[in-house]
Protein backbone atom coordinates (compact mmCIF):
# COMPACT_ATOMS: atom_id res chain seq x y z
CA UNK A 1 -19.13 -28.65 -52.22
CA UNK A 2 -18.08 -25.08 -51.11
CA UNK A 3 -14.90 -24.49 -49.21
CA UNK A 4 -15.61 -22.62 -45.87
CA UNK A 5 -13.09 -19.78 -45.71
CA UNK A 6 -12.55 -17.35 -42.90
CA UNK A 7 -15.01 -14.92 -42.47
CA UNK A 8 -12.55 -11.87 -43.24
CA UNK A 9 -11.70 -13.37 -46.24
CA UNK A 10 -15.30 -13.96 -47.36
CA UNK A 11 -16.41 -10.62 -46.69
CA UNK A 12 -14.16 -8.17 -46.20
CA UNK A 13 -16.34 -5.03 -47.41
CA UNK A 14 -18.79 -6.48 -44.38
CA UNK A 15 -16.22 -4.18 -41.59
CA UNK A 16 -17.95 -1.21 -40.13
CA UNK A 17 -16.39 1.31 -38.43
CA UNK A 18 -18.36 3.89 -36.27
CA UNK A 19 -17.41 6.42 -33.77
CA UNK A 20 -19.68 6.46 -30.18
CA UNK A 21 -19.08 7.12 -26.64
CA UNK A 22 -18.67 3.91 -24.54
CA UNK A 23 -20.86 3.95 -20.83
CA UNK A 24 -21.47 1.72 -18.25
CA UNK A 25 -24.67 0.14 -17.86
CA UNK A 26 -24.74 0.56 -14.44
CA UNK A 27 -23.54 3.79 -12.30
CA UNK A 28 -23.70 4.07 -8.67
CA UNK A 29 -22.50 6.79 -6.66
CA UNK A 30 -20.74 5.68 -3.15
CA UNK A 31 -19.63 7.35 -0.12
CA UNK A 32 -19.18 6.59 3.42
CA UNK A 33 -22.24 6.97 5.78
CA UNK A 34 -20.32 7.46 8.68
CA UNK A 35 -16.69 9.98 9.27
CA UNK A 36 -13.35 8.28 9.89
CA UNK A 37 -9.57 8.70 8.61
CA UNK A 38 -9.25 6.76 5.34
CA UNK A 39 -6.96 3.53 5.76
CA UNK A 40 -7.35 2.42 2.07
CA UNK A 41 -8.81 2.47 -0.90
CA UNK A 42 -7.83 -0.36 -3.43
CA UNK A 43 -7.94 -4.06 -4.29
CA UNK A 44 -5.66 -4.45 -1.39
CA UNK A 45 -3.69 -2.32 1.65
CA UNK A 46 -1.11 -0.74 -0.13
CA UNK A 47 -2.08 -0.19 -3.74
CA UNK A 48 -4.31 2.12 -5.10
CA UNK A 49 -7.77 1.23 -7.41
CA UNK A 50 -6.47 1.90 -11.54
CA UNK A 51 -8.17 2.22 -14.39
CA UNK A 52 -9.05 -1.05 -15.69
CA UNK A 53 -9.46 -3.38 -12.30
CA UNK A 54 -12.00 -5.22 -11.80
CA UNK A 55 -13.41 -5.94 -9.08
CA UNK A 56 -16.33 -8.80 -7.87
CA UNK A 57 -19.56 -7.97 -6.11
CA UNK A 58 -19.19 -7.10 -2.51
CA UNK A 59 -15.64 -6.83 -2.53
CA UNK A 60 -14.13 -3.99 -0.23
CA UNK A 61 -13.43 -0.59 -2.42
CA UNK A 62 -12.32 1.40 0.05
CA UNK A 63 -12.35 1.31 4.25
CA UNK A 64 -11.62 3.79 7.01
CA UNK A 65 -9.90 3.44 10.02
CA UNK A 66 -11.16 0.10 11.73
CA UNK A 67 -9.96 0.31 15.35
CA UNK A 68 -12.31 2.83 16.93
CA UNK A 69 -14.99 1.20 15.23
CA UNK A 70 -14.18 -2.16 16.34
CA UNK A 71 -13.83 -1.09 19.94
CA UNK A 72 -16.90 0.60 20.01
CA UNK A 73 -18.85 -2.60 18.34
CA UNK A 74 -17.20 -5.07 21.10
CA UNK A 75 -18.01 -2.11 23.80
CA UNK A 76 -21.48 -2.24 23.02
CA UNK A 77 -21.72 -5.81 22.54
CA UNK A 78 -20.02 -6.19 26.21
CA UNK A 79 -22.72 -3.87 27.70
CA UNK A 80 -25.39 -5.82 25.44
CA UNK A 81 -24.51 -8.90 27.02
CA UNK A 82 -24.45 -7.32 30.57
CA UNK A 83 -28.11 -5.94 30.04
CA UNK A 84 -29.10 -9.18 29.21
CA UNK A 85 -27.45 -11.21 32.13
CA UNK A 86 -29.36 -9.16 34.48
CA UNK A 87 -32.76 -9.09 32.81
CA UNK A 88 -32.82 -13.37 33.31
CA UNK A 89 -32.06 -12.59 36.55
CA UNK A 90 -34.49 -10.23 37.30
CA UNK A 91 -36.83 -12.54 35.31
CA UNK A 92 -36.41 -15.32 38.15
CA UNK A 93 -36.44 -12.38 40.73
CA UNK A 94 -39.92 -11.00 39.81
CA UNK A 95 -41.34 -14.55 39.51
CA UNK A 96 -40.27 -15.13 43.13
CA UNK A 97 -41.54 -11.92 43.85
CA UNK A 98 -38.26 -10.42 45.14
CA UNK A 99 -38.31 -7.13 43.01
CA UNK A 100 -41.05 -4.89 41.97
CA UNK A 101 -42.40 -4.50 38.88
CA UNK A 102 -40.75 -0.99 38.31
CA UNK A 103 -37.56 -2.36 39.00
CA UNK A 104 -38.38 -5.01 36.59
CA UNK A 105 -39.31 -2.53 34.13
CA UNK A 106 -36.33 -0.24 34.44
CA UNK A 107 -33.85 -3.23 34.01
CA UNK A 108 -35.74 -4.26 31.03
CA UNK A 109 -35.23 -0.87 29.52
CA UNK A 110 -31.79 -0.78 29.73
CA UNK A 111 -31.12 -4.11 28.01
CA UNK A 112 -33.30 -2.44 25.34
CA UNK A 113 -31.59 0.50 24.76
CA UNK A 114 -27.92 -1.56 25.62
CA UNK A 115 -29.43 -3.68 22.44
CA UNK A 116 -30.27 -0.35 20.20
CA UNK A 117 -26.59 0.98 20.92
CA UNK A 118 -25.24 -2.07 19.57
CA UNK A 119 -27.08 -2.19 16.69
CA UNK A 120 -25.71 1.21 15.82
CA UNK A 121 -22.37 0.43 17.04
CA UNK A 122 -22.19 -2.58 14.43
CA UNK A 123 -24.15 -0.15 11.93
CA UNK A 124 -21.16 2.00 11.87
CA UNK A 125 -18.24 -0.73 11.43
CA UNK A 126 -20.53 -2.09 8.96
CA UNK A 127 -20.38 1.74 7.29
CA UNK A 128 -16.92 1.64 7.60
CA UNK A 129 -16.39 -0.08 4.86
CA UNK A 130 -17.26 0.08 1.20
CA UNK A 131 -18.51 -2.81 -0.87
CA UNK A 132 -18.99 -3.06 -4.18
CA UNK A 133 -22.64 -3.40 -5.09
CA UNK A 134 -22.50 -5.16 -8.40
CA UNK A 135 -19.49 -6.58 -9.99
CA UNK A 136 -17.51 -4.72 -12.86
CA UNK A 137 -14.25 -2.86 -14.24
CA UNK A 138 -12.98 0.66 -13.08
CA UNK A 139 -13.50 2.45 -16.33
CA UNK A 140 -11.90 5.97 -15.15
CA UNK A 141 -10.83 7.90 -12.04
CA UNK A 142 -11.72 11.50 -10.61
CA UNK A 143 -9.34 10.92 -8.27
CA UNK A 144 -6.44 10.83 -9.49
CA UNK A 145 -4.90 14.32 -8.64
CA UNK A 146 -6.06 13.74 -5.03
CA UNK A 147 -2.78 11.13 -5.10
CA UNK A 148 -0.32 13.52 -5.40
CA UNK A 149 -0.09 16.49 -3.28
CA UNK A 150 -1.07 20.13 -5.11
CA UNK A 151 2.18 21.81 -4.63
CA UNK A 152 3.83 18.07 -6.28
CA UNK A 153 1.22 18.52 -9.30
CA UNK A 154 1.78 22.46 -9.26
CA UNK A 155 5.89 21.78 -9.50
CA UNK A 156 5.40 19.67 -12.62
CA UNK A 157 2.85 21.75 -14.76
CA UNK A 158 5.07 24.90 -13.92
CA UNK A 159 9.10 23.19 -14.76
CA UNK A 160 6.83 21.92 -18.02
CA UNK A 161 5.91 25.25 -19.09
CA UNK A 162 9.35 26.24 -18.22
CA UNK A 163 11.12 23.82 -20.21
CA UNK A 164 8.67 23.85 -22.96
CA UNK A 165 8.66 27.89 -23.27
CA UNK A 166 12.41 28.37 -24.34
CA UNK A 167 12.17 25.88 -26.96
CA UNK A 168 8.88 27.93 -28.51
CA UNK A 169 10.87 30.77 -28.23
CA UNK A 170 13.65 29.94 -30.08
CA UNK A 171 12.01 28.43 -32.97
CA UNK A 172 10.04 31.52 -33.12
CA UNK A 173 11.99 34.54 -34.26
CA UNK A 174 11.64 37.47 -33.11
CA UNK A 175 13.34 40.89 -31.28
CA UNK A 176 13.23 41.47 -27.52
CA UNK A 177 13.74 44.54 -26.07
CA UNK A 178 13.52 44.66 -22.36
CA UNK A 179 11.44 47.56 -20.88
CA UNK A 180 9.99 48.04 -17.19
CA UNK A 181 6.30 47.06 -19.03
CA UNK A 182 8.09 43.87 -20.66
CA UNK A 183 9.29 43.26 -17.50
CA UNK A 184 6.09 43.76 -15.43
CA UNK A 185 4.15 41.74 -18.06
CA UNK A 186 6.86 38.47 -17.29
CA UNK A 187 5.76 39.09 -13.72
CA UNK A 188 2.40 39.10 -14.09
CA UNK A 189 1.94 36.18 -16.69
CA UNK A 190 4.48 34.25 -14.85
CA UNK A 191 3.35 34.98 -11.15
CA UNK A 192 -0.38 35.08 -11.13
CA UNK A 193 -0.97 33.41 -14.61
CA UNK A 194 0.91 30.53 -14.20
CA UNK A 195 2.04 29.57 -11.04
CA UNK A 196 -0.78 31.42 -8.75
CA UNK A 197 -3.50 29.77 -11.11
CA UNK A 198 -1.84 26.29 -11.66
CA UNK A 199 -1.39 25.69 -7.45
CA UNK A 200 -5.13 27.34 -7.39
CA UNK A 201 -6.24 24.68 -10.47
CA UNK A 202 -4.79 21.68 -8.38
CA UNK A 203 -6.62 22.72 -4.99
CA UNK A 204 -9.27 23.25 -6.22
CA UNK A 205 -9.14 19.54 -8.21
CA UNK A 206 -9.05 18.04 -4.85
CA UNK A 207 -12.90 18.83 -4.14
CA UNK A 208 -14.22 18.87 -7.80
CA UNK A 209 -15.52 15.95 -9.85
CA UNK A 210 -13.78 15.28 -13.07
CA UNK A 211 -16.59 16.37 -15.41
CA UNK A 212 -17.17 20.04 -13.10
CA UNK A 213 -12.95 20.08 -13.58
CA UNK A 214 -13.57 19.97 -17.08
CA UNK A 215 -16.36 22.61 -17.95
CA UNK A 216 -14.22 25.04 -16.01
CA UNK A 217 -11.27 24.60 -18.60
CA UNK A 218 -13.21 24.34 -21.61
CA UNK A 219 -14.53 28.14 -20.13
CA UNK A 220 -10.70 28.83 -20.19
CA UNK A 221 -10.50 30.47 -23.62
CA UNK A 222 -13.91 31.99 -23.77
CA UNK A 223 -13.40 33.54 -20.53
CA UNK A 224 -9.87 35.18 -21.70
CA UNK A 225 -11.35 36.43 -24.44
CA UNK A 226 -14.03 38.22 -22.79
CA UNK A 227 -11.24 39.69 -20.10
CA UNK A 228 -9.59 41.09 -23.43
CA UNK A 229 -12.77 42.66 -25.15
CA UNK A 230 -13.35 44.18 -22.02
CA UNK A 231 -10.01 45.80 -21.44
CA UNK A 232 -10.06 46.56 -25.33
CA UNK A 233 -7.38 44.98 -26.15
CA UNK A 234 -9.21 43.06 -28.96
CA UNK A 235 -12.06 43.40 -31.24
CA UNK A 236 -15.03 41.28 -31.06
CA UNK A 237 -15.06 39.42 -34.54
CA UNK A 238 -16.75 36.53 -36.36
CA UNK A 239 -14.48 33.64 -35.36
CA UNK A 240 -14.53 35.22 -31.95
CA UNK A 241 -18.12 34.22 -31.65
CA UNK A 242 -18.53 31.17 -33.24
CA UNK A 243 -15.57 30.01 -31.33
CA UNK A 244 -17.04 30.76 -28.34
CA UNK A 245 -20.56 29.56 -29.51
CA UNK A 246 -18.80 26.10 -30.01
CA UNK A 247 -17.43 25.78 -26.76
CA UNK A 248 -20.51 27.06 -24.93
CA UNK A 249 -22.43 24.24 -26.96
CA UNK A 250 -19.63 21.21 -26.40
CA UNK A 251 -20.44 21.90 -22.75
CA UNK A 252 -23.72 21.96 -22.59
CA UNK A 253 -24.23 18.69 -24.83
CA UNK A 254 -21.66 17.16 -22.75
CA UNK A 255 -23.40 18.40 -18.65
CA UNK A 256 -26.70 17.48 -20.32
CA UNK A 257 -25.64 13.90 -20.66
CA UNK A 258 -24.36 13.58 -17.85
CA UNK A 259 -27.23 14.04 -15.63
């Protein structure tokens, strides 16, 4: 008779651990067909989609503005409707004889094309609204800058860096001896290479995808160190290029699996 025991007691060598890169089975990319304000986009009115919702096939993801739509639908169905009542009567007309058969012809036509311009009508508040086409869990957003509004975001990356770079500076020591080119140099790192490029960074967020966001940054470093081989301010050197062979490579591996 053998005692069962649990099974990380019975084999506890039998643990792997592995490192991979977890992706969804299925990916679908969504959009509206049709141009509107955007009224929400979430489980419900009033909150925002986050990362780790799930959400059931055909449930709404996002929806614009309903009442133009709607009144356009109902408009179209009221002239539908119209088009119709007066093709039956000019059905029991023309079998009496009492209208041509142009007549007959041109009512018919407009109950066709009264039909057509429903069907597009409804179309459209149908495309108002986006569905989920398969059930599943919101694994990560790209749109989570487009929340907040740039300057917002721009406010908090520059009073970090502000509140960050005294601390640095301090536990760094060193002698300062203000000049009109140490002065110039505060102006231009602080002015155009931090706040000018961090409220540029966050517009510019609002129109790229997450994965296009991040190329650009990992090209952050090699780019400023081509800008300073150029001006001559350093020397190209070994690390140099293998740093900048790494990066170039990290990117490429990671756009070619995305596509």
């Amino acid at each position: 008779m053998e005692v069962a025991r649990p099974w990380r007691e019975a084999e506890p060598d039998a643990v792997q651990t592995s490192i991979g890169l977890v992706r969804a089975e299925n990916e679908t990319e969504l959009g509206f067909k049709v141009g509107g304000i955007l009224e929400r986009i979430g489980p419900e009115p009033g909150r925002h989609w986050g990362e780790g919702d799930r959400f059931d096939k055909d449930q709404v993801l996002a929806q614009l503005v309903q009442v133009d739509f709607v009144a356009e639908r109902d408009s179209a169905a009221a002239r539908r409707d119209l088009a119709e009542s007066r093709l039956a009567r000019a059905e029991q007309l023309r079998r009496d004889g009492a209208i041509s058969p142009q007549e007959y012809d041109t009512l018919k036509a407009a109950r066709d094309e009264a039909v057509a311009a429903f069907e597009r009508a409804r179309q459209a508040w149908m495309d108002s609204t986006l569905r989920a086409p398969f059930a599943g869990h919101v694994l990560a957003l790209e749109a989570a800058v487009r929340r907040q509004h740039p300057s917002a975001v721009n406010t908090v990356q520059i009073g970090v860096v502000a509140l960050l770079s005294p601390a640095v500076a301090l536990a760094t020591p060193f002698s300062l001896k203000w000049t009109a080119e140490l002065v110039v140099a505060l102006a231009i790192t602080g002015v155009l290479a931090s706040a000018l490029a961090f409220a540029a960074m966050a517009r510019v967020l609002l129109v790229l995808k997450a994965g296009e966001t991040g190329v650009i940054l990992a090209f952050e470093p090699v780019a400023a160190a081509v800008v300073s081989v150029l001006l001559g301010y350093e020397p190209v050197t070994t690390s140099m290029l293998f740093g900048g062979l790494l990066v170039v490579s990290g990117v490429a591996l990671v756009a070619g699996s995305e596509r």
